[in-house]
C-alpha atoms as a PDB file:
ATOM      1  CA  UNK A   1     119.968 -71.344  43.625  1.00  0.00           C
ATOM      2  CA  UNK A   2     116.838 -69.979  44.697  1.00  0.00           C
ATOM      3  CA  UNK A   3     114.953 -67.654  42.038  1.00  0.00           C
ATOM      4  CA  UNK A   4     112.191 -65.423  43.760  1.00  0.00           C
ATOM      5  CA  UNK A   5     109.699 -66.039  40.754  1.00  0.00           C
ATOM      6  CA  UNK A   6     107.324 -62.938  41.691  1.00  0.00           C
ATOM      7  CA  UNK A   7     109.194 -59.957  41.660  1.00  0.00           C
ATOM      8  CA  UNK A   8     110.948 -61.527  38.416  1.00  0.00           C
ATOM      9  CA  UNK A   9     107.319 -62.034  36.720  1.00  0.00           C
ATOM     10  CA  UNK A  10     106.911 -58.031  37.050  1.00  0.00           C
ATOM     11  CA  UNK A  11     110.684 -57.817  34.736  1.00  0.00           C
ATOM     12  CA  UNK A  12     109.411 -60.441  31.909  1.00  0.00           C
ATOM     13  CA  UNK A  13     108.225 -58.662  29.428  1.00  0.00           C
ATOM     14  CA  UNK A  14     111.302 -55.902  30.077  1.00  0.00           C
ATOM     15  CA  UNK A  15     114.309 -58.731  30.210  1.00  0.00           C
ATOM     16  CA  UNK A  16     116.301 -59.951  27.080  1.00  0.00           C
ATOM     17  CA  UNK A  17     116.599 -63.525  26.958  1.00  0.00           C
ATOM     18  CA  UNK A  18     120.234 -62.716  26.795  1.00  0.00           C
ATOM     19  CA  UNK A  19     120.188 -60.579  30.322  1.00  0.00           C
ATOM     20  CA  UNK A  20     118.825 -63.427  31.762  1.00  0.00           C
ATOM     21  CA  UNK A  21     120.931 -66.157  30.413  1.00  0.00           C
ATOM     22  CA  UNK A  22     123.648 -64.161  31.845  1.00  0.00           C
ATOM     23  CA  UNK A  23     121.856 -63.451  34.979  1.00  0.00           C
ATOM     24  CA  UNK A  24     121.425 -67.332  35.584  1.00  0.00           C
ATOM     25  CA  UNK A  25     124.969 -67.427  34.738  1.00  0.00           C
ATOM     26  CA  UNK A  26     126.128 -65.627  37.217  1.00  0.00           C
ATOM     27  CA  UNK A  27     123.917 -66.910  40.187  1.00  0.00           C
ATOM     28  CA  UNK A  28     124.982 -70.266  39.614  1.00  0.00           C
ATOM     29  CA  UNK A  29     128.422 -68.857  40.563  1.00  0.00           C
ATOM     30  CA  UNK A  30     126.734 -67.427  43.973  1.00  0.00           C
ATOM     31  CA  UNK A  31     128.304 -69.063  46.990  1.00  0.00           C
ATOM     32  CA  UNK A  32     125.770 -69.481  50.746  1.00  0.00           C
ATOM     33  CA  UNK A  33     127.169 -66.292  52.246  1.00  0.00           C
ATOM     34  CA  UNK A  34     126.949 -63.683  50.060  1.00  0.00           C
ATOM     35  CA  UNK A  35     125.968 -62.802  46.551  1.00  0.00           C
ATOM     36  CA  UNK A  36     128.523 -61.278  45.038  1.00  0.00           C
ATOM     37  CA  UNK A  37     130.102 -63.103  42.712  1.00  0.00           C
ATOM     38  CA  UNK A  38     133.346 -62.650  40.637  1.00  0.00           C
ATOM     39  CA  UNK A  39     133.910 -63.324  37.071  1.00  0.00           C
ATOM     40  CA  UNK A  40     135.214 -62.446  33.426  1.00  0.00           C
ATOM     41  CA  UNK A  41     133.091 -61.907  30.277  1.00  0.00           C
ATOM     42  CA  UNK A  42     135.223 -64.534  29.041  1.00  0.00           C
ATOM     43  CA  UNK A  43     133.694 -66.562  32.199  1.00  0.00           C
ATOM     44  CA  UNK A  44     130.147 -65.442  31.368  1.00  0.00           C
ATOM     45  CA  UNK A  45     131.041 -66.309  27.467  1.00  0.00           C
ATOM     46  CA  UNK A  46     132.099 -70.204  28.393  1.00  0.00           C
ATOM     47  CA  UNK A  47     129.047 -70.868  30.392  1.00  0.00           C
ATOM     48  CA  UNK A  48     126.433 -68.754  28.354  1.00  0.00           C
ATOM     49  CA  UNK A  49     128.097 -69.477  24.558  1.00  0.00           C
ATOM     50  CA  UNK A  50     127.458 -65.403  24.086  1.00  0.00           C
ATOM     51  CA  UNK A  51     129.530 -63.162  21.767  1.00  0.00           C
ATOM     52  CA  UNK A  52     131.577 -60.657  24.256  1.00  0.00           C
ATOM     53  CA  UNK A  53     129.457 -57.258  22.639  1.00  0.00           C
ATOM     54  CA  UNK A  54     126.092 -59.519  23.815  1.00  0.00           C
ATOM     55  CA  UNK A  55     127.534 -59.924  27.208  1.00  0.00           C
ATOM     56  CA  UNK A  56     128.190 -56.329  27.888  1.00  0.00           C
ATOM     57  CA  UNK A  57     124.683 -55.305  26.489  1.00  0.00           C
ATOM     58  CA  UNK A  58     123.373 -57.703  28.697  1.00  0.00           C
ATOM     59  CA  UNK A  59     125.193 -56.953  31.892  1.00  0.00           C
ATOM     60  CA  UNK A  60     123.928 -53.030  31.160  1.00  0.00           C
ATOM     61  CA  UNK A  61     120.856 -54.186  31.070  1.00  0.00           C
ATOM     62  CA  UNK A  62     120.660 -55.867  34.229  1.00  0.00           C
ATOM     63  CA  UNK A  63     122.287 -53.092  35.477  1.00  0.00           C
ATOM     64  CA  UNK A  64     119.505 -51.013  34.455  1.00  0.00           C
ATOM     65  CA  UNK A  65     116.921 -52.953  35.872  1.00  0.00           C
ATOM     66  CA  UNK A  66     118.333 -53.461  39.298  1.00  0.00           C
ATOM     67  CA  UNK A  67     119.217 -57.173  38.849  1.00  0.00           C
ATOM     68  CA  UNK A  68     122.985 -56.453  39.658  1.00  0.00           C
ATOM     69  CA  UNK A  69     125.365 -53.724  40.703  1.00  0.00           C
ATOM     70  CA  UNK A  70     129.129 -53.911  39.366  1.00  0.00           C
ATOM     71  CA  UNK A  71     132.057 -53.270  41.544  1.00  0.00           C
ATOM     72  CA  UNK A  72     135.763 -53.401  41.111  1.00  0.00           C
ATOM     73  CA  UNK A  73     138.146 -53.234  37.455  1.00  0.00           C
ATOM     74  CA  UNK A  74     136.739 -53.937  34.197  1.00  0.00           C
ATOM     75  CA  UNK A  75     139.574 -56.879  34.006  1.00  0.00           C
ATOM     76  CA  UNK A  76     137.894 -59.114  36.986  1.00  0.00           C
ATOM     77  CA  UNK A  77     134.609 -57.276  37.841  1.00  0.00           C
ATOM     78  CA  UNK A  78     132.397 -58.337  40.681  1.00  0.00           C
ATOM     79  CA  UNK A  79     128.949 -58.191  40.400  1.00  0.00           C
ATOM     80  CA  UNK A  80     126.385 -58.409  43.483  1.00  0.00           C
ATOM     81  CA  UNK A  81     122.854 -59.586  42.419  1.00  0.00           C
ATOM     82  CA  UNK A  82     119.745 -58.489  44.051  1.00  0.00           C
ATOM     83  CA  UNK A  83     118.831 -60.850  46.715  1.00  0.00           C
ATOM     84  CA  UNK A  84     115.048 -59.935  45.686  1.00  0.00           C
ATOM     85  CA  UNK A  85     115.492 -62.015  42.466  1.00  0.00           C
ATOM     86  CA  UNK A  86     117.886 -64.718  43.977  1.00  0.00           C
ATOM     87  CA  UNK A  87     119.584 -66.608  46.646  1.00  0.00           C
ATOM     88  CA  UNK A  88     122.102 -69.010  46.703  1.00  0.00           C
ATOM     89  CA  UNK A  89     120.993 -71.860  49.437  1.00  0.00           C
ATOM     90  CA  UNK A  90     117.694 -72.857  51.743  1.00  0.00           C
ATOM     91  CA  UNK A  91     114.830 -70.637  51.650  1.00  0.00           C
END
């Protein structure tokens, strides 16, 4: 995974650590063609260790700062991240 470190510098002092642990969370789960990725909270809880009320806090959070959008049914919701902060792959 590729992080573009600038335009994240400009969100540091606005991001949660949580947000971000469950940003890097779900870019590991990025595959080469496309960054939307699909996952449960209960997903995001066994790789992060976060309480489920944490995890929704911090997925409206990265909402709200543009990191991710979120598509499809509450019960397996797909998120896309913003390829401005990362990129699965070369370059």
């Amino acid at each position: 995974m590729k992080v573009y470190t600038e335009p994240l510098k400009s969100l540091l002092n606005r991001i949660s650590g949580n947000a971000l642990k469950v940003f890097i969370a779900l870019g590991g789960e990025m595959d080469f063609e496309d960054t939307i990725v699909e996952m449960t909270r209960k997903e995001i809880h066994e790789v992060t260790g976060l309480h489920e009320h944490t995890i929704r806090e911090a997925l409206n959070e990265l909402e709200e700062l543009g990191l991710i959008s979120r598509i499809g049914p509450n019960n397996r919701r797909k998120y896309v991240l913003s390829q401005m902060y990362v990129k699965k792959g070369k370059s």
